[in-house]
PDB file of N, CA and C in Angstrom:
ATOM      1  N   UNK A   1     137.766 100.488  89.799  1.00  0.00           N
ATOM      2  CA  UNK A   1     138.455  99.273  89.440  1.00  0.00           C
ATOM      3  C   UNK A   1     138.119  98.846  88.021  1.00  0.00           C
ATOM      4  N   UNK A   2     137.103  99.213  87.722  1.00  0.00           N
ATOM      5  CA  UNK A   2     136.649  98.775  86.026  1.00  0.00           C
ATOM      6  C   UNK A   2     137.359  99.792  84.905  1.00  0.00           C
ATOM      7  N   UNK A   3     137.623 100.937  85.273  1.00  0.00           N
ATOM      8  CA  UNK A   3     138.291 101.642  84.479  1.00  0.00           C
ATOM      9  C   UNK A   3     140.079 101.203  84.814  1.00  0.00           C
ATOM     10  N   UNK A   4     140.547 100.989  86.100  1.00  0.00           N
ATOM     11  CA  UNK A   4     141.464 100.191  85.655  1.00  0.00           C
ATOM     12  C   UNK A   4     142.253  98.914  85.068  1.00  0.00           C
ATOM     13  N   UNK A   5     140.756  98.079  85.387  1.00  0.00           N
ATOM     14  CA  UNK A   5     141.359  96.784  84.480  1.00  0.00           C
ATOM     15  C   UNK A   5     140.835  97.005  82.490  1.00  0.00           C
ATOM     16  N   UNK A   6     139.906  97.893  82.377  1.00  0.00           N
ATOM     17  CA  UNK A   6     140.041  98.387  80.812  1.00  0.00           C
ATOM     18  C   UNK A   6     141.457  99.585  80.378  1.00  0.00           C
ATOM     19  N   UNK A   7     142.062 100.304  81.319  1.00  0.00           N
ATOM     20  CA  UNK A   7     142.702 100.851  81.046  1.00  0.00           C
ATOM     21  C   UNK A   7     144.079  99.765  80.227  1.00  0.00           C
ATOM     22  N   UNK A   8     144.024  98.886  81.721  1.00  0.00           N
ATOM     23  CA  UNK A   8     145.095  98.271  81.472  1.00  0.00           C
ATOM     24  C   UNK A   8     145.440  96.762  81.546  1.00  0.00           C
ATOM     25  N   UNK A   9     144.218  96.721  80.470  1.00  0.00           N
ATOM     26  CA  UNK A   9     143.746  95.309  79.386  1.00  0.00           C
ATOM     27  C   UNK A   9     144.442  94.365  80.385  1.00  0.00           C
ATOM     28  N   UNK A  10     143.645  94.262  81.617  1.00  0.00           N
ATOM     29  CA  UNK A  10     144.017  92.844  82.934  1.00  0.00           C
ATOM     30  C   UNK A  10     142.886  92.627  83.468  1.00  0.00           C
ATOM     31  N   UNK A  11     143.233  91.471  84.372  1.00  0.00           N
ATOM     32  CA  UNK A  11     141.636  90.772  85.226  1.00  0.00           C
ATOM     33  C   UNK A  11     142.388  91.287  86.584  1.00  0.00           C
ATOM     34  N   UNK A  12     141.073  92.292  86.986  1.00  0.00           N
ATOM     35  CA  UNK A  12     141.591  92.767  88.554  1.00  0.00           C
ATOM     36  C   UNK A  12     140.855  91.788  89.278  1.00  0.00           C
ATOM     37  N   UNK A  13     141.140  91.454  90.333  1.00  0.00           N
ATOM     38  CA  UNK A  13     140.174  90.900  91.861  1.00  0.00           C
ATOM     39  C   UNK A  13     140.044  92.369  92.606  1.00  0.00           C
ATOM     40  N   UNK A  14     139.261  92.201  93.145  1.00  0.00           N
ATOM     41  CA  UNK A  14     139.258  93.651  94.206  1.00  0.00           C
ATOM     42  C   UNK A  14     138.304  93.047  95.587  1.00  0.00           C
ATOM     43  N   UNK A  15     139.202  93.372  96.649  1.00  0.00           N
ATOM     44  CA  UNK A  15     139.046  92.500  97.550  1.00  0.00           C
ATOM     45  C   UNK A  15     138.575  93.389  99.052  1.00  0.00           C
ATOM     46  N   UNK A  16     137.328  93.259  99.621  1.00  0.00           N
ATOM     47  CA  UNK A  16     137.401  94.328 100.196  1.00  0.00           C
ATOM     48  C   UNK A  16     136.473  93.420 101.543  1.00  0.00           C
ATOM     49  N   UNK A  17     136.763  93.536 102.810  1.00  0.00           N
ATOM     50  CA  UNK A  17     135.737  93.340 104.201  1.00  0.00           C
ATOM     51  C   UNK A  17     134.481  93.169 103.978  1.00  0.00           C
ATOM     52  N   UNK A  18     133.515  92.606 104.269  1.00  0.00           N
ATOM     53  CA  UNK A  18     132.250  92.702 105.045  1.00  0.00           C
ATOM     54  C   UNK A  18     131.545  92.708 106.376  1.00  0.00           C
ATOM     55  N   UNK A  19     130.602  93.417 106.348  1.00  0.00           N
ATOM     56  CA  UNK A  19     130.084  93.061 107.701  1.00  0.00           C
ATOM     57  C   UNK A  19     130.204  94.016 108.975  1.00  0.00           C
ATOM     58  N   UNK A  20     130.283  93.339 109.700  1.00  0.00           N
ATOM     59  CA  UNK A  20     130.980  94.985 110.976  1.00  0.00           C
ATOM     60  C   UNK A  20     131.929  94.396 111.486  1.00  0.00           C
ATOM     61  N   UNK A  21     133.029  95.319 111.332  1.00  0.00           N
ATOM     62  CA  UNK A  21     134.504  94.752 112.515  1.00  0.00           C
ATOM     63  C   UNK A  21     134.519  96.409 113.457  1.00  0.00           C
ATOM     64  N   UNK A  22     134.676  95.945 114.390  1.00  0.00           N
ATOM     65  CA  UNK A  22     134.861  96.726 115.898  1.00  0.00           C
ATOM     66  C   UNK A  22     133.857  97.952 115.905  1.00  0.00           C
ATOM     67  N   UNK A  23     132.589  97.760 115.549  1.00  0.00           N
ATOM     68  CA  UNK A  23     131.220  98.465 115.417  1.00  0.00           C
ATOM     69  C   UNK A  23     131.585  99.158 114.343  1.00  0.00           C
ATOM     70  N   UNK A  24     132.634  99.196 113.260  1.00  0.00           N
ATOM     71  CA  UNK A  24     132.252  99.893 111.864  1.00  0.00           C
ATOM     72  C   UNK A  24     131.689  98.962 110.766  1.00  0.00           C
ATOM     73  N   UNK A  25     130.966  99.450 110.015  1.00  0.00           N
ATOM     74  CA  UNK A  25     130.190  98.908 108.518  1.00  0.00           C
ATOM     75  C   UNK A  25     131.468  98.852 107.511  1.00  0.00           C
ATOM     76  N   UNK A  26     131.584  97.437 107.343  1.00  0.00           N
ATOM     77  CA  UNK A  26     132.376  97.740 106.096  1.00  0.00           C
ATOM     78  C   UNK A  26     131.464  97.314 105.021  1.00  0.00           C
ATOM     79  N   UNK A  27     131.525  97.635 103.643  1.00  0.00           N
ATOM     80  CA  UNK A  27     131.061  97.941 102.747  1.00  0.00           C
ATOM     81  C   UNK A  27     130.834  96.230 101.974  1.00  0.00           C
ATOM     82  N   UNK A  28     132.124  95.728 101.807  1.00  0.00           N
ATOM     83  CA  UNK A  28     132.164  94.422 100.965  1.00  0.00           C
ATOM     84  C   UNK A  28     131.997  94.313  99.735  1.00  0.00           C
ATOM     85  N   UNK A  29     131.360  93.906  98.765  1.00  0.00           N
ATOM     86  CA  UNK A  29     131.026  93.848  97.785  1.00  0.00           C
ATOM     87  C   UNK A  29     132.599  93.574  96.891  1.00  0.00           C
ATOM     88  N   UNK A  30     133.289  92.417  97.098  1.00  0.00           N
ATOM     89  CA  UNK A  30     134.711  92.154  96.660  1.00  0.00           C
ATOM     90  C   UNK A  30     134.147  92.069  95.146  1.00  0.00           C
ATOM     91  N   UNK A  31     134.863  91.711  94.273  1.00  0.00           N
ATOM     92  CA  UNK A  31     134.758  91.353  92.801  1.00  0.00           C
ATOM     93  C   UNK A  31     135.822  91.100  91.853  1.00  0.00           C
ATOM     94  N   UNK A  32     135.346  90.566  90.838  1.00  0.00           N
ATOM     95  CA  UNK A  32     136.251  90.128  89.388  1.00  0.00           C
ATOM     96  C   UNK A  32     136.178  90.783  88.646  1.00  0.00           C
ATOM     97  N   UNK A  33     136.987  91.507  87.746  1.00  0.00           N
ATOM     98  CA  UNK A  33     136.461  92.402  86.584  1.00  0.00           C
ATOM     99  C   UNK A  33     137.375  92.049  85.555  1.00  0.00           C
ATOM    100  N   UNK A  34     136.827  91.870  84.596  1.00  0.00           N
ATOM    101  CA  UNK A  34     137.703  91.210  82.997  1.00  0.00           C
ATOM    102  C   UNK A  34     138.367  92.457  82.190  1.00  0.00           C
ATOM    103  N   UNK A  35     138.739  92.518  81.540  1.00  0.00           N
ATOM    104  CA  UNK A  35     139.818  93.548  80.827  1.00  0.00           C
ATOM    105  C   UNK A  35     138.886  94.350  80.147  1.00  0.00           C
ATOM    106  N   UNK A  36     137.960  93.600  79.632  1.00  0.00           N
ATOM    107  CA  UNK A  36     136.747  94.821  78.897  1.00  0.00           C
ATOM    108  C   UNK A  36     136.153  96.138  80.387  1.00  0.00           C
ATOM    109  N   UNK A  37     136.108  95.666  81.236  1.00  0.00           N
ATOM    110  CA  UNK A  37     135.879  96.015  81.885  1.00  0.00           C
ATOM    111  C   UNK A  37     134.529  95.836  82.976  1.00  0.00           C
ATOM    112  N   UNK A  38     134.167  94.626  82.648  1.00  0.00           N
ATOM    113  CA  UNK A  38     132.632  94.155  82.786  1.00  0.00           C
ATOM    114  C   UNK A  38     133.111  93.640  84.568  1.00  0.00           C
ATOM    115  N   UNK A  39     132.389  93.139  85.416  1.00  0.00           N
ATOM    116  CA  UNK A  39     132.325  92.941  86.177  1.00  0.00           C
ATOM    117  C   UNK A  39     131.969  91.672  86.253  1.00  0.00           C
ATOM    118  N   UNK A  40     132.362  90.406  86.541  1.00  0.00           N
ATOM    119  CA  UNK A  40     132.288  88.835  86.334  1.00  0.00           C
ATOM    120  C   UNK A  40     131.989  88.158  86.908  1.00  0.00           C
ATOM    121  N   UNK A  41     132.103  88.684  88.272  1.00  0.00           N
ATOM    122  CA  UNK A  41     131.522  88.102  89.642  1.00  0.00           C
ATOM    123  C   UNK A  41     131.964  89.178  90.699  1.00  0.00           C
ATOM    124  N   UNK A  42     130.641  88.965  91.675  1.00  0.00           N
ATOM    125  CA  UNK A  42     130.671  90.078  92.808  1.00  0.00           C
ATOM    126  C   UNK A  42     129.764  89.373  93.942  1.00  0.00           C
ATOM    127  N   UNK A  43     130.740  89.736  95.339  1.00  0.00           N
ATOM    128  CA  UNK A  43     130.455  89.438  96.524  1.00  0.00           C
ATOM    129  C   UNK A  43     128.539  89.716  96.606  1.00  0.00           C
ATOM    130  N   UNK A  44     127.994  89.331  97.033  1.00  0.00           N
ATOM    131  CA  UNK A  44     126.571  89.625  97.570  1.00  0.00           C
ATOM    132  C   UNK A  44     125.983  90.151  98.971  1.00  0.00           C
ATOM    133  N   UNK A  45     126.623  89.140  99.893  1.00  0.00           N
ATOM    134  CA  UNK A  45     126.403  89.481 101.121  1.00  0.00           C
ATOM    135  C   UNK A  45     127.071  90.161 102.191  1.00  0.00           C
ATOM    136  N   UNK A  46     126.621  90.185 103.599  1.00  0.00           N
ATOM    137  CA  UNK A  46     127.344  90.761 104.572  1.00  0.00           C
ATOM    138  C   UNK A  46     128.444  89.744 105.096  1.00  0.00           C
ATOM    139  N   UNK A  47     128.507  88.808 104.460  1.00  0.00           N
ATOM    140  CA  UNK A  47     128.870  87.532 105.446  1.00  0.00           C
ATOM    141  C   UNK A  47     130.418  86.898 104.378  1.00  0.00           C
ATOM    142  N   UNK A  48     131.241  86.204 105.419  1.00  0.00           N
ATOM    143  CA  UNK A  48     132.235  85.373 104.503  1.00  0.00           C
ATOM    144  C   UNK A  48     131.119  85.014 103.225  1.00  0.00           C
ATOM    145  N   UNK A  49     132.596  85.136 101.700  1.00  0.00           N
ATOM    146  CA  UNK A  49     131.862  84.768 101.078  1.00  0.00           C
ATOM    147  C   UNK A  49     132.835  84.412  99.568  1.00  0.00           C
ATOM    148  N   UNK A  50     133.064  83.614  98.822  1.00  0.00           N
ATOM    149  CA  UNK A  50     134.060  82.863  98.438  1.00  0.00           C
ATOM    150  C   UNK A  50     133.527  83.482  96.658  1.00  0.00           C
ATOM    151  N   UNK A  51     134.337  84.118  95.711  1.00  0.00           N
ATOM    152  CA  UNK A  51     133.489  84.167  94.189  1.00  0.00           C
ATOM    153  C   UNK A  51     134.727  83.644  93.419  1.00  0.00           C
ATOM    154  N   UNK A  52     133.976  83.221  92.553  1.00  0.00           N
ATOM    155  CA  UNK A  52     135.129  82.735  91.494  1.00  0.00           C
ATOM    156  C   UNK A  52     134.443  82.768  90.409  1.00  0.00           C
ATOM    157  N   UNK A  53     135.526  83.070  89.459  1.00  0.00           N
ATOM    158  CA  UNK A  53     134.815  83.632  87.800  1.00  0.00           C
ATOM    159  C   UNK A  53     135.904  82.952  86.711  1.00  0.00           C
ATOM    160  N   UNK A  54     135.652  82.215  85.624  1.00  0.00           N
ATOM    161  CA  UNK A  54     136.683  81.439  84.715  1.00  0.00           C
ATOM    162  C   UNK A  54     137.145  82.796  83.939  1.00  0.00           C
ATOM    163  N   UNK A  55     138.656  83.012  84.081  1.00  0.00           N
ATOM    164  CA  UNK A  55     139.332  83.911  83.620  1.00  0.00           C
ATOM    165  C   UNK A  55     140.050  83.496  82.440  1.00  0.00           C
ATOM    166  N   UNK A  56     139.820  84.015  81.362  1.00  0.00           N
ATOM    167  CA  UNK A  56     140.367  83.689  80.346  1.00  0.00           C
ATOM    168  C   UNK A  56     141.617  84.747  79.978  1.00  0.00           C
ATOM    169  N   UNK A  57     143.367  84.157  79.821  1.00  0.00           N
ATOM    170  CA  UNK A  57     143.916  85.060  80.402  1.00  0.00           C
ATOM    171  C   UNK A  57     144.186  85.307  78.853  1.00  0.00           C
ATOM    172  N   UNK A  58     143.907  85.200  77.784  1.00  0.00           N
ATOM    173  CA  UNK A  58     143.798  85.449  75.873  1.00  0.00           C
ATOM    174  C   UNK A  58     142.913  86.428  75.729  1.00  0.00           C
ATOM    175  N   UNK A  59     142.076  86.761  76.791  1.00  0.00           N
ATOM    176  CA  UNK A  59     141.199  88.076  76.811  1.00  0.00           C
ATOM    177  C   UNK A  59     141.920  89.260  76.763  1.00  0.00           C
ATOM    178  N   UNK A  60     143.116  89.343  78.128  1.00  0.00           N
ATOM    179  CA  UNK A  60     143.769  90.603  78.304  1.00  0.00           C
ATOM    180  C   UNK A  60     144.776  90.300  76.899  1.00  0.00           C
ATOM    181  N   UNK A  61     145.588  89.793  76.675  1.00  0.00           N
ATOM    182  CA  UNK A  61     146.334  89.688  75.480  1.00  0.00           C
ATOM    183  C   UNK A  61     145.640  90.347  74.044  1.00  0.00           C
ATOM    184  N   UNK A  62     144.589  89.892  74.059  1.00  0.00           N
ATOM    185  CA  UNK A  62     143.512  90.740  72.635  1.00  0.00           C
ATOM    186  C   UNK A  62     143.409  91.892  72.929  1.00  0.00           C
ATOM    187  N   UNK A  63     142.923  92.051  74.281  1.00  0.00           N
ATOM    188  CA  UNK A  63     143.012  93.876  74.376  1.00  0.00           C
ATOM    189  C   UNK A  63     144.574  94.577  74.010  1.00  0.00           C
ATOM    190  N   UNK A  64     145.248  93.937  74.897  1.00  0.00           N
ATOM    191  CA  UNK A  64     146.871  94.730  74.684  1.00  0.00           C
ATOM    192  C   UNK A  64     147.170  94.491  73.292  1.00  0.00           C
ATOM    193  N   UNK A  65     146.855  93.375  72.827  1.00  0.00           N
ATOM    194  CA  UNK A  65     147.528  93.580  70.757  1.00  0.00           C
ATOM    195  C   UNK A  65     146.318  94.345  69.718  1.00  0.00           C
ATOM    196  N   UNK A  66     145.697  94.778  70.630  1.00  0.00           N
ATOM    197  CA  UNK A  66     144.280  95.655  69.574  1.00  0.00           C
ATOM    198  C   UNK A  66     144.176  96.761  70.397  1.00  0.00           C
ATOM    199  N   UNK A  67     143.524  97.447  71.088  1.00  0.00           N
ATOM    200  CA  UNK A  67     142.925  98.436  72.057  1.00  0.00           C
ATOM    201  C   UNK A  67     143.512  99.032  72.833  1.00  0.00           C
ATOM    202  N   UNK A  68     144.660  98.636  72.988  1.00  0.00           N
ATOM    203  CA  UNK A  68     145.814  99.841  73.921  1.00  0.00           C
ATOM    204  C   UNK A  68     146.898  98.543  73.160  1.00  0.00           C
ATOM    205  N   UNK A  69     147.283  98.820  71.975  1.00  0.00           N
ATOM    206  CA  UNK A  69     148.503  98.742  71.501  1.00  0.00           C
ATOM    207  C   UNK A  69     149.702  99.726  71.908  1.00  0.00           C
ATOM    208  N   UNK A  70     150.233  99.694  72.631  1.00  0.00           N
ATOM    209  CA  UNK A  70     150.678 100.837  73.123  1.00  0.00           C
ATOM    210  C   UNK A  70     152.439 100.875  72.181  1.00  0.00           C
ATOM    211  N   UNK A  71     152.643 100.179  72.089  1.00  0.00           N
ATOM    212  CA  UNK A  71     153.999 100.253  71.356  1.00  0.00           C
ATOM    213  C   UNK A  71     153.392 100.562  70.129  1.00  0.00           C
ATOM    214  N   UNK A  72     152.464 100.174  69.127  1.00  0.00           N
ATOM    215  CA  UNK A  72     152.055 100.895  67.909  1.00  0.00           C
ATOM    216  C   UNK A  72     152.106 102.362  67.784  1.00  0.00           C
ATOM    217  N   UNK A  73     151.762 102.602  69.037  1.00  0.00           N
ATOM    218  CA  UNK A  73     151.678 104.012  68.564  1.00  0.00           C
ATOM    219  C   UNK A  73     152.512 105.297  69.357  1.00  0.00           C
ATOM    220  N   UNK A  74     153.710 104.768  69.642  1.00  0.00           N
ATOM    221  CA  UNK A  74     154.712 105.366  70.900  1.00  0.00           C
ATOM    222  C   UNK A  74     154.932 106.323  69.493  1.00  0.00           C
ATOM    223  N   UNK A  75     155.569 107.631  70.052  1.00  0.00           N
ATOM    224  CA  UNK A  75     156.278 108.460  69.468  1.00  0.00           C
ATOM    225  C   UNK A  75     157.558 109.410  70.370  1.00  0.00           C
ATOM    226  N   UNK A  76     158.601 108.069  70.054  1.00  0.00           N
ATOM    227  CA  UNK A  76     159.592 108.634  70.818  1.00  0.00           C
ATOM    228  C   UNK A  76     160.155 109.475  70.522  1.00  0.00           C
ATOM    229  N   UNK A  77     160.041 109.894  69.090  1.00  0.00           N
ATOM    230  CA  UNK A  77     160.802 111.545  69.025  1.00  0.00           C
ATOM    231  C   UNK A  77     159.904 112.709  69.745  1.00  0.00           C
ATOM    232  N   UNK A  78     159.258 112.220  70.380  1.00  0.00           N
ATOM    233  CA  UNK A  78     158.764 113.919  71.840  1.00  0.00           C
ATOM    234  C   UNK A  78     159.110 113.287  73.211  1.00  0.00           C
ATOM    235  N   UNK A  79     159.613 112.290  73.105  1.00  0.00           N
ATOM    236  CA  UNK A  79     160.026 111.709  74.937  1.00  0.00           C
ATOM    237  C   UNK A  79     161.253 113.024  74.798  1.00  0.00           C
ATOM    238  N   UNK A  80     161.828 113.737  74.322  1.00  0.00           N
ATOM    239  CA  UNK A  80     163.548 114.273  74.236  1.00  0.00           C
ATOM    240  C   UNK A  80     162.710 115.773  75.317  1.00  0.00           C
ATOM    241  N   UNK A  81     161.794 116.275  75.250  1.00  0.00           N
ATOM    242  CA  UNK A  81     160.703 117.099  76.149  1.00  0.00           C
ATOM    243  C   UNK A  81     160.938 116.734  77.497  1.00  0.00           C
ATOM    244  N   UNK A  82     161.455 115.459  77.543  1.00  0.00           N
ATOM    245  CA  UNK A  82     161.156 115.101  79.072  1.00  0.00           C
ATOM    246  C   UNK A  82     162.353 114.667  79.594  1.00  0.00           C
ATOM    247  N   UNK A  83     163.476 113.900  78.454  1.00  0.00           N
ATOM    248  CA  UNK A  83     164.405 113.105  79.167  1.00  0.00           C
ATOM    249  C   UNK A  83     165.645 113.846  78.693  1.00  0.00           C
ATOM    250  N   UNK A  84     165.643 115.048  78.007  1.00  0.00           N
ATOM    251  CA  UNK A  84     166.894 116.144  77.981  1.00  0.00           C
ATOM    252  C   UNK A  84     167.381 116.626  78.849  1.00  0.00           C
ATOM    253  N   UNK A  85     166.167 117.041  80.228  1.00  0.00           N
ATOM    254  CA  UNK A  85     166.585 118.032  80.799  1.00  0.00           C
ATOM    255  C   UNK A  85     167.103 117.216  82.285  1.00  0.00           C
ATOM    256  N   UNK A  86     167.646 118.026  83.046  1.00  0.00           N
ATOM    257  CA  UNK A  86     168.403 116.982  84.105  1.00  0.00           C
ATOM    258  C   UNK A  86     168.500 117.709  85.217  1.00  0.00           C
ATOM    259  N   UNK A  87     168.281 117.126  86.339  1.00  0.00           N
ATOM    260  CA  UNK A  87     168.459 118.371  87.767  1.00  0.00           C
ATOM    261  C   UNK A  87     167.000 118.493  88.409  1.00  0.00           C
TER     262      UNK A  87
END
């Protein structure tokens, strides 16, 4: 999840069970992760458990206009490799 919210300069939640449901272990450990890719807040326990992290949403925007500029650097004269052929 940290390589996808740096891939793609966003704030993931990642949301996952704790505890035991119907005698299996689930794992838990839900979390926040910021566009750098840092991790901002994370579940702790086995038990219900509520996280919240101040998301600054000018974070992912700096990444996308600096660090995966992705329209800066398109080179659509080699998309014709891919979108010539038909069938």
């Amino acid at each position: 999840m940290q390589a996808g919210a740096y891939q793609n300069a966003c704030w993931v939640v990642g949301v996952a069970k704790a505890g035991v449901e119907e005698g299996v272990s689930q794992i838990g450990q839900s979390c926040i992760i910021s566009p750098s890719g840092e991790i901002v807040a994370m579940a702790s326990s086995m038990g219900d458990e509520l996280i919240v992290a101040q998301c600054d949403l000018d974070k992912a925007k700096a990444y996308k206009e600096t660090v995966f500029n992705f329209s800066a650097h398109r080179r659509i004269e080699h998309y014709s490799l891919i979108t010539r052929h038909t069938g």
